[in-house]
Protein backbone atom coordinates (compact mmCIF):
# COMPACT_ATOMS: atom_id res chain seq x y z
CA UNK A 1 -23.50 112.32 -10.96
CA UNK A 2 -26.06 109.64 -11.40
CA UNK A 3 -26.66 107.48 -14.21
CA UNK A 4 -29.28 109.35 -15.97
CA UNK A 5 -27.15 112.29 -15.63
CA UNK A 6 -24.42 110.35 -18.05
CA UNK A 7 -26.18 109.47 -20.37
CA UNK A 8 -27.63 112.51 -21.00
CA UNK A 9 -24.07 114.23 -20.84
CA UNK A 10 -23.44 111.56 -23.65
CA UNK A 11 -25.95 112.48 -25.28
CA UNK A 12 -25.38 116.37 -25.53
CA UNK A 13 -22.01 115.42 -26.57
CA UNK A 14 -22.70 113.29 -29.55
CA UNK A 15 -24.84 115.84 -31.63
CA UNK A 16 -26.78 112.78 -33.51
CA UNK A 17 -29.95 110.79 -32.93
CA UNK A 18 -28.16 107.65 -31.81
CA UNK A 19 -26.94 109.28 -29.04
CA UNK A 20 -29.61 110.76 -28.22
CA UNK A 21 -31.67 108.26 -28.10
CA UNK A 22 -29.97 106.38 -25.13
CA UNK A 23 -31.23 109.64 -22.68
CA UNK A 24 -34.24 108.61 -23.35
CA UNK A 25 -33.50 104.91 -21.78
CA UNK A 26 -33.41 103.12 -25.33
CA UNK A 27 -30.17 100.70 -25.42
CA UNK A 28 -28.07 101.83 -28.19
CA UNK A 29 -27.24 99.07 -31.04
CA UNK A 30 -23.19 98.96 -31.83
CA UNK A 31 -23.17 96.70 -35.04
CA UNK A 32 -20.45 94.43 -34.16
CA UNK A 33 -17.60 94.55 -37.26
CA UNK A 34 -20.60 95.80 -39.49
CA UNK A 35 -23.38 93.61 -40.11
CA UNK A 36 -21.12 90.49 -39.82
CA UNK A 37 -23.61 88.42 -39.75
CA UNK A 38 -24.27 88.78 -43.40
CA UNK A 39 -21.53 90.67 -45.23
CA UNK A 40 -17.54 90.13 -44.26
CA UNK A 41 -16.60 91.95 -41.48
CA UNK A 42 -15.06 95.03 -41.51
CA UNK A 43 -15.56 96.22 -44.72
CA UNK A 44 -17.54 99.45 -45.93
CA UNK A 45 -20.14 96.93 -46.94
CA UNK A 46 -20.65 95.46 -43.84
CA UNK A 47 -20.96 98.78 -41.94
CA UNK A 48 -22.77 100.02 -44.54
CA UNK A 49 -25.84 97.60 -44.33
CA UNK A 50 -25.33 97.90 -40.57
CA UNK A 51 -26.19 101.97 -40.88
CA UNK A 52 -29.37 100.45 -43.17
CA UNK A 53 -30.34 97.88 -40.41
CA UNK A 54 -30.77 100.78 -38.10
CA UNK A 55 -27.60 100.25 -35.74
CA UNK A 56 -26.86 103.33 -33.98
CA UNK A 57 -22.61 102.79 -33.98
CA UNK A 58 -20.68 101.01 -36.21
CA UNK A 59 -17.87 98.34 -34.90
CA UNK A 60 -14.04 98.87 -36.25
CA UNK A 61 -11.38 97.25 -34.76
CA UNK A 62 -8.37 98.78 -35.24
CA UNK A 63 -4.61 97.75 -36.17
CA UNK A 64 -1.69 99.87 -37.86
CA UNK A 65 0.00 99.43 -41.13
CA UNK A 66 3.91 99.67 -41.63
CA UNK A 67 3.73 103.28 -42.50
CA UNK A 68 1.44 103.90 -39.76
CA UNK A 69 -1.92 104.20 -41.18
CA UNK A 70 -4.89 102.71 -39.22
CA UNK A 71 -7.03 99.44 -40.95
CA UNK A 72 -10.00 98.06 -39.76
CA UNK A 73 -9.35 94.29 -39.16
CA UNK A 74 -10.24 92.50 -36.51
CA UNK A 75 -6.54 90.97 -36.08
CA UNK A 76 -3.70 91.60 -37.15
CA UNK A 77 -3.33 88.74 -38.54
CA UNK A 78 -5.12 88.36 -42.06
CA UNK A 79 -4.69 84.89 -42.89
CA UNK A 80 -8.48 84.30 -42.97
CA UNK A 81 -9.97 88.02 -43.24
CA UNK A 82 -8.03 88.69 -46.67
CA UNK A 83 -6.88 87.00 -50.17
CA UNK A 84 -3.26 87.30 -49.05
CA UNK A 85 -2.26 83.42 -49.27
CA UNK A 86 -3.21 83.80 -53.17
CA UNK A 87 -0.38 86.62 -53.55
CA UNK A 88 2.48 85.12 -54.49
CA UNK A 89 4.28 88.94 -54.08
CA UNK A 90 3.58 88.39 -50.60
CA UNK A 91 4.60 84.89 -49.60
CA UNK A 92 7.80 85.59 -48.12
CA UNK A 93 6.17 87.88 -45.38
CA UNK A 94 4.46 84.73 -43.73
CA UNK A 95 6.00 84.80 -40.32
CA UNK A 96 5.63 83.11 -36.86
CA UNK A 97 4.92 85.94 -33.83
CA UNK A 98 3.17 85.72 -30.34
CA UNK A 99 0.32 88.10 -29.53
CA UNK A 100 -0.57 88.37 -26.09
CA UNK A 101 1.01 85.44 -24.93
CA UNK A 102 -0.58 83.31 -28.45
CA UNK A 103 1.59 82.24 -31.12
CA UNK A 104 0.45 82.42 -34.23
CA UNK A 105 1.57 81.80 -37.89
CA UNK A 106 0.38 84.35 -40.54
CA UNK A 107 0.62 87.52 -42.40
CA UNK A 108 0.21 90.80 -40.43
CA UNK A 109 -0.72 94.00 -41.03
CA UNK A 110 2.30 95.74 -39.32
CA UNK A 111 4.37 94.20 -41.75
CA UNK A 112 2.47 95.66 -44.97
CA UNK A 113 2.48 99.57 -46.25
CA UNK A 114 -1.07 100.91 -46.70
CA UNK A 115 -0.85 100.58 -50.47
CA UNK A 116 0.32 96.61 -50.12
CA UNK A 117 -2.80 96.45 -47.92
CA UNK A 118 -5.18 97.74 -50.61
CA UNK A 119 -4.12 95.81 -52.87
CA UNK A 120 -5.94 92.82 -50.76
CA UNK A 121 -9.63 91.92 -50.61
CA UNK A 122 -11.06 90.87 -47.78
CA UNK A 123 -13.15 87.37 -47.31
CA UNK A 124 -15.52 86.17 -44.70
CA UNK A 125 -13.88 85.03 -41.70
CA UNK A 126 -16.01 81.92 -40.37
CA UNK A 127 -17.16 80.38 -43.44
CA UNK A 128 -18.32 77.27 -42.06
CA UNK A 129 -21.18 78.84 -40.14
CA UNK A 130 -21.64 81.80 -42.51
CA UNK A 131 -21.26 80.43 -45.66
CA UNK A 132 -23.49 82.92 -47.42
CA UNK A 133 -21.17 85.17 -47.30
CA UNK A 134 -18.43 83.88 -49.10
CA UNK A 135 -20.53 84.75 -52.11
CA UNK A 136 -18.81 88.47 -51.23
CA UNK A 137 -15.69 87.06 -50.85
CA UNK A 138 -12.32 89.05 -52.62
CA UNK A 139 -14.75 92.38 -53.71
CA UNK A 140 -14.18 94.54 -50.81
CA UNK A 141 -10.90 96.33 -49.50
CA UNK A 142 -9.41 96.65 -46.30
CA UNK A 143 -10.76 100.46 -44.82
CA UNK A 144 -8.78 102.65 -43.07
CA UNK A 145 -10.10 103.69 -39.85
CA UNK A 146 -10.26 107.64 -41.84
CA UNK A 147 -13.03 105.70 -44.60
CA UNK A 148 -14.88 104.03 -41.60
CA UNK A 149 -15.08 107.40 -39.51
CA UNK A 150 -16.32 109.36 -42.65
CA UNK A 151 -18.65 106.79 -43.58
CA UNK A 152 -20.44 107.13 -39.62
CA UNK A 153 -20.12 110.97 -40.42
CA UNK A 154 -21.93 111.00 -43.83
CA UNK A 155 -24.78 109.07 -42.79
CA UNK A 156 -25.09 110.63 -39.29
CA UNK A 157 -24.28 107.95 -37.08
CA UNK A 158 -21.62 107.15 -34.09
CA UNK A 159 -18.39 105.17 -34.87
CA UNK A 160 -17.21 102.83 -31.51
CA UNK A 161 -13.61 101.72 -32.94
CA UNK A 162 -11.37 99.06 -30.50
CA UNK A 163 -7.44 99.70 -30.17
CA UNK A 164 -6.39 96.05 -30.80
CA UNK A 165 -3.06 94.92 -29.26
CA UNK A 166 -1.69 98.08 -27.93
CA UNK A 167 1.03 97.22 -26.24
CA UNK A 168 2.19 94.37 -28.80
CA UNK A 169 2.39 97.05 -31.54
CA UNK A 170 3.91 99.58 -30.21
CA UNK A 171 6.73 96.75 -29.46
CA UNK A 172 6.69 96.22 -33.11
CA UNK A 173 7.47 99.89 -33.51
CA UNK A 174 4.24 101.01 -34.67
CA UNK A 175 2.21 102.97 -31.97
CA UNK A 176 -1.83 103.14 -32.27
CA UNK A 177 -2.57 105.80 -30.14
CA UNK A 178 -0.78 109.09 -31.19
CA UNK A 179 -2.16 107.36 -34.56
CA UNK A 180 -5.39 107.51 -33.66
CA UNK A 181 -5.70 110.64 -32.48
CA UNK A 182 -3.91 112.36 -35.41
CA UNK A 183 -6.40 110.44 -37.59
CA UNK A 184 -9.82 111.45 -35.68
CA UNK A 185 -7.96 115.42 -35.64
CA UNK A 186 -8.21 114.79 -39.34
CA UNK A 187 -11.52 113.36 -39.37
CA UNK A 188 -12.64 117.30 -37.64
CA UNK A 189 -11.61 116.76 -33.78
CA UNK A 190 -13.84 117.29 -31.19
CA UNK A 191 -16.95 116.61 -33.67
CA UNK A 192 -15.62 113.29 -34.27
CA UNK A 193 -14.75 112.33 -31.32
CA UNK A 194 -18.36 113.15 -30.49
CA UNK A 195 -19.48 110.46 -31.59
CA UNK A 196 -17.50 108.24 -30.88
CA UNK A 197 -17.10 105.14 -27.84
CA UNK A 198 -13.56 104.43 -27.65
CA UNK A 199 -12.64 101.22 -26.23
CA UNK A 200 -9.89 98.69 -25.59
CA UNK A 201 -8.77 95.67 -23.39
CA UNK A 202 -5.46 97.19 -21.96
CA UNK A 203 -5.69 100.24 -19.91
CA UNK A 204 -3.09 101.82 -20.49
CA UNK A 205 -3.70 102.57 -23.94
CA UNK A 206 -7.71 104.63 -23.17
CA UNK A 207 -5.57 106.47 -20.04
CA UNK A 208 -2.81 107.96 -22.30
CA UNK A 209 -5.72 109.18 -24.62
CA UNK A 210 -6.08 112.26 -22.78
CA UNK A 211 -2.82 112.87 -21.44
CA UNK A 212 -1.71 113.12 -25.28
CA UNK A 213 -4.80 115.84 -26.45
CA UNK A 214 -6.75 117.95 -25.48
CA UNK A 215 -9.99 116.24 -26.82
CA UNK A 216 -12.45 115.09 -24.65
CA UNK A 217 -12.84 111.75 -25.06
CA UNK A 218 -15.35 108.71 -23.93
CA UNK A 219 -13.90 105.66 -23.33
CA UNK A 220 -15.17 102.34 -22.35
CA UNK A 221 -13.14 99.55 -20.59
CA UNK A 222 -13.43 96.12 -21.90
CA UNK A 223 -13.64 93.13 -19.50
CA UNK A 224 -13.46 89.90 -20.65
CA UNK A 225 -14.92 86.68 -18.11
CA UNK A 226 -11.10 85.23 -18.05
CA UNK A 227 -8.10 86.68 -17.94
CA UNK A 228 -6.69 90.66 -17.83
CA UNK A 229 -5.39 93.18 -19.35
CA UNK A 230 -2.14 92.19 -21.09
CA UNK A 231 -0.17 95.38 -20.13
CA UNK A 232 -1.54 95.11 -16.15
CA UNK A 233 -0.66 91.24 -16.04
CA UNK A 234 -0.77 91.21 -12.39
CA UNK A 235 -4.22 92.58 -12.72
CA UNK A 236 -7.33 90.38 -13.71
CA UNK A 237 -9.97 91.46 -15.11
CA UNK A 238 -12.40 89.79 -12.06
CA UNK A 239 -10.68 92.13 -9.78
CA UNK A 240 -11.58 94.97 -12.21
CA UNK A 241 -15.28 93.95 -11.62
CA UNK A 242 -14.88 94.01 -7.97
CA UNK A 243 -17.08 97.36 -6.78
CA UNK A 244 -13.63 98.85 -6.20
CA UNK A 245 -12.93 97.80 -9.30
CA UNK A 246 -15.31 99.38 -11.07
CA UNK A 247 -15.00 102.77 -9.32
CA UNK A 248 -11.76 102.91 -10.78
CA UNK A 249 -12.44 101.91 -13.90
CA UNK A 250 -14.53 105.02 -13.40
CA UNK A 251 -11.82 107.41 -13.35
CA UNK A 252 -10.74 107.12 -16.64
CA UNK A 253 -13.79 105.46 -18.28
CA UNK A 254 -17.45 106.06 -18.92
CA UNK A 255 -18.85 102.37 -19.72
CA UNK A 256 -17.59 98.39 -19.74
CA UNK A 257 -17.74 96.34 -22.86
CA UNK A 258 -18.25 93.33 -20.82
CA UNK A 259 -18.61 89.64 -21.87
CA UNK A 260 -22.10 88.52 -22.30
CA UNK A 261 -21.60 85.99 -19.92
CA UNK A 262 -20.91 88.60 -17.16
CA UNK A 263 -24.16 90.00 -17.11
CA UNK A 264 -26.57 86.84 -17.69
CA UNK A 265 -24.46 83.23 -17.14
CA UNK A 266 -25.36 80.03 -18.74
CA UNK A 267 -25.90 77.23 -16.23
CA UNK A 268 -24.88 73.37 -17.15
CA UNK A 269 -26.67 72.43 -19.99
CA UNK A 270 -26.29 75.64 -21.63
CA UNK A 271 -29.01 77.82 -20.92
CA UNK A 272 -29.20 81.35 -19.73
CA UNK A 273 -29.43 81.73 -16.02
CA UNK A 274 -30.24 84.41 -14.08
CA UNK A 275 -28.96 87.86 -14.68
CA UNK A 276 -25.97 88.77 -12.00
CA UNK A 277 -25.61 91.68 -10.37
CA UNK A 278 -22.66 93.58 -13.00
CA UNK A 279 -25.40 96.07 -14.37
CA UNK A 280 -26.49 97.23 -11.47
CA UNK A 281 -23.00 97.21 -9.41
CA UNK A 282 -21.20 99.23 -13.06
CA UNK A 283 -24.69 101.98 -12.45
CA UNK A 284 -23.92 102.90 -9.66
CA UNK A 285 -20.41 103.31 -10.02
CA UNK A 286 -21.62 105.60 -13.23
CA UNK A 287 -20.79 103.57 -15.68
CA UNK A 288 -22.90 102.17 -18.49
CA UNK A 289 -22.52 98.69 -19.49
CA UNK A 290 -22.62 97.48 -23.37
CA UNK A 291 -22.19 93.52 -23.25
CA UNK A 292 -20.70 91.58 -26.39
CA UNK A 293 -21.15 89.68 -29.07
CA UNK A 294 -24.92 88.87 -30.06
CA UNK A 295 -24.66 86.31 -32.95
CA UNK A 296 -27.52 84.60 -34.59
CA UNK A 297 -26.73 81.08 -35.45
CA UNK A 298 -27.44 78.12 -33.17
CA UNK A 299 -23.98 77.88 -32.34
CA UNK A 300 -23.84 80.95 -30.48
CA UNK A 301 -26.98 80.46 -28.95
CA UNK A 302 -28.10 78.80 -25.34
CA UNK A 303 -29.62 75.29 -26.46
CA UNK A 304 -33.34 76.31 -25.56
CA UNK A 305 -33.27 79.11 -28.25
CA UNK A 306 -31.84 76.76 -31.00
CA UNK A 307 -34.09 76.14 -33.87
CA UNK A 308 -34.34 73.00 -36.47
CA UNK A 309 -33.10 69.50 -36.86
CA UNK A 310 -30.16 69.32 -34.68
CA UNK A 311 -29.73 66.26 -36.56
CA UNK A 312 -29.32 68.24 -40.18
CA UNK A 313 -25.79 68.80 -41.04
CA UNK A 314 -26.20 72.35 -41.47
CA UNK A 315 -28.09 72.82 -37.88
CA UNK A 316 -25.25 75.41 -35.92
CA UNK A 317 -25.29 77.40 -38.63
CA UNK A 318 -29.27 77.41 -38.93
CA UNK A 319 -30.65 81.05 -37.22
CA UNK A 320 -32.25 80.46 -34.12
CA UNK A 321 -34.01 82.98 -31.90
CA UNK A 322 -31.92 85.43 -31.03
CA UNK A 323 -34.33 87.77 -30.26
CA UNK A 324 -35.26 86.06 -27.19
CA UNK A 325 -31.65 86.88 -26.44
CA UNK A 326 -31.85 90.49 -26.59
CA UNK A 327 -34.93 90.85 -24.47
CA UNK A 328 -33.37 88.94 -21.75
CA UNK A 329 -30.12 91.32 -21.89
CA UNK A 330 -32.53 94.59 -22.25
CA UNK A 331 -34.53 93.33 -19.94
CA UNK A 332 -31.29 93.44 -17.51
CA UNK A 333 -31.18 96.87 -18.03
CA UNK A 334 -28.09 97.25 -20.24
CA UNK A 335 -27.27 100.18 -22.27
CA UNK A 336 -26.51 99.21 -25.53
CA UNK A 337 -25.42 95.58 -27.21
CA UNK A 338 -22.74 94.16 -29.67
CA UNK A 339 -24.43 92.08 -32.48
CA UNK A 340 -23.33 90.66 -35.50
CA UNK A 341 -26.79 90.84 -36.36
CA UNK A 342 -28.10 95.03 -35.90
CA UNK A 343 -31.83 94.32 -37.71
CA UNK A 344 -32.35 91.73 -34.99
CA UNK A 345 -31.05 93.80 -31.98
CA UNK A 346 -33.32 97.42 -33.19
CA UNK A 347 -36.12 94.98 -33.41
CA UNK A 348 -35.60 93.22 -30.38
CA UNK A 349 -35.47 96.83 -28.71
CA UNK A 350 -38.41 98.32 -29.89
């Protein structure tokens, strides 16, 4: 099978224009937590404005309640993605745990019913570079991955949700994946999976997938420049990336979700460098490659495509050009992009 070959397989599975779209070589958009970039992510609002900015997938991560329902937060701790510190109901839940190796102090999902969960609002997550959108700030709820997934359905659009933390909850005796696919049977099966990317850091988690149904699914491994996955800790993810690597990532996945700065590297002072050779090494191992996270503001940009006073106090915040960004990464030939930002990633594209 070549590349071309995949992606129109892809695309004859999805049964909606975003899919198709990639066949015909066009880099799909995956808006990043919704349109984070101006609404707080991972609410209905912020994928909802992504769908109107024209991104072909909407972003959820996912994490799993006490009573097993699956949220859309992009941790599972909500200290700064909810209203939960101003619940007094709640205070006695705060609680020390390590994620992954990271300790953390907090509130967490796992430790909250479904209905406790509602009962929060969420609130923008880096207010200090996206201050705008604390003006939204305690009006939306936490979704369910089931509201996120109907939401893609209604308006005809794919869904690329993350399993967060795998291993870690199913510790905490809460397990994401028979969850999952119980909730995308729901959500009609087949069709939903259809149009849907499913991806995750661990590998473990995207393998059991199919020894657990019968759906087809399409996953996508994702590869992070430091590091590996937490339930292969002898593995790294650079040896992943290796051609071997990636031929076996093969066998139970059809893309990466790699780290931007595995397909185009910033040199010293902070510019982009020359593309590597990831793209081209993941083709022809079949797999397409969706690199993440394209953000707008000057402090997520190389220091040539900053814009304004870097002397004003609100200058890393300030937008700078992105799109010069984007065409650099389509112009490496990747099939699709994470941004915060979808408007400026469809424009960048066409």
């Amino acid at each position: 099978m070549n590349r071309r070959d995949l992606l129109v397989g892809a695309a004859a599975l999805a049964g909606c224009a975003s899919m198709s779209e990639t066949s015909n070589g066009r880099p799909i958009v995956i808006a990043h937590r919704g349109a984070s970039a101006y609404r707080p992510e991972h609410t209905l609002a912020s994928y909802t404005l992504a769908i109107e900015q024209g991104a072909d997938f909407i972003e959820p991560d996912l994490v799993m309640t006490k009573d097993h329902f699956l949220v859309c937060r992009h941790e599972n701790e909500i200290t700064q993605t909810t209203n939960v510190a101003d619940h007094p109901e709640f205070a006695s839940r705060r609680k020390t745990k390590t994620v992954d190796g990271v300790e953390a102090l907090g509130w967490w999902v796992e430790d909250f019913t479904l209905a406790e969960l509602k009962t929060l609002r969420a609130r923008e997550r880096i207010p200090q570079l996206r201050p705008a959108n604390t003006q939204y700030n305690d009006q939306f709820e936490v979704p369910t991955f089931a509201e996120a997934l109907a939401l893609a359905q209604a308006r005809g659009k794919g869904i690329y949700p993350e399993l967060k933390h795998p291993t870690f909850l199913r510790e905490q005796g809460v397990d994401p994946v028979p969850a999952f696919i119980a909730a995308v049977n729901e959500g009609g099966g087949q069709r939903a999976a259809d149009i849907m990317f499913v991806q995750c850091f661990e590998i473990g988690a995207i393998r059991t997938l199919a020894r657990m149904s019968s759906i087809r699914w399409t996953c996508v491994q994702l590869v992070a420049a430091d590091g590996g996955p937490w339930d292969q800790r002898e593995t790294s993810y650079a040896s992943m990336l290796t051609d071997d690597g990636l031929r076996r990532i093969a066998e139970y996945a059809r893309g990466l979700g790699a780290e931007k700065s595995l397909v185009i590297p910033r040199d010293a002072g902070n510019n982009l460098a020359g593309p590597t050779d990831l793209v081209a090494r993941a083709h022809a191992a079949n797999l397409v490659v969706h690199p993440w996270t394209m953000r707008p503001e000057n402090f997520f940009l190389p220091t040539s495509l900053r814009i304004g006073d870097a002397g004003a106090a609100d200058y890393m915040r300030q937008h700078g050009n992105l799109d010069a960004e984007l065409r650099a990464f389509y112009a490496a030939g990747v099939d699709g992009v994470f941004s915060d930002d979808p408007a400026a990633a469809v424009a960048a594209r066409a």
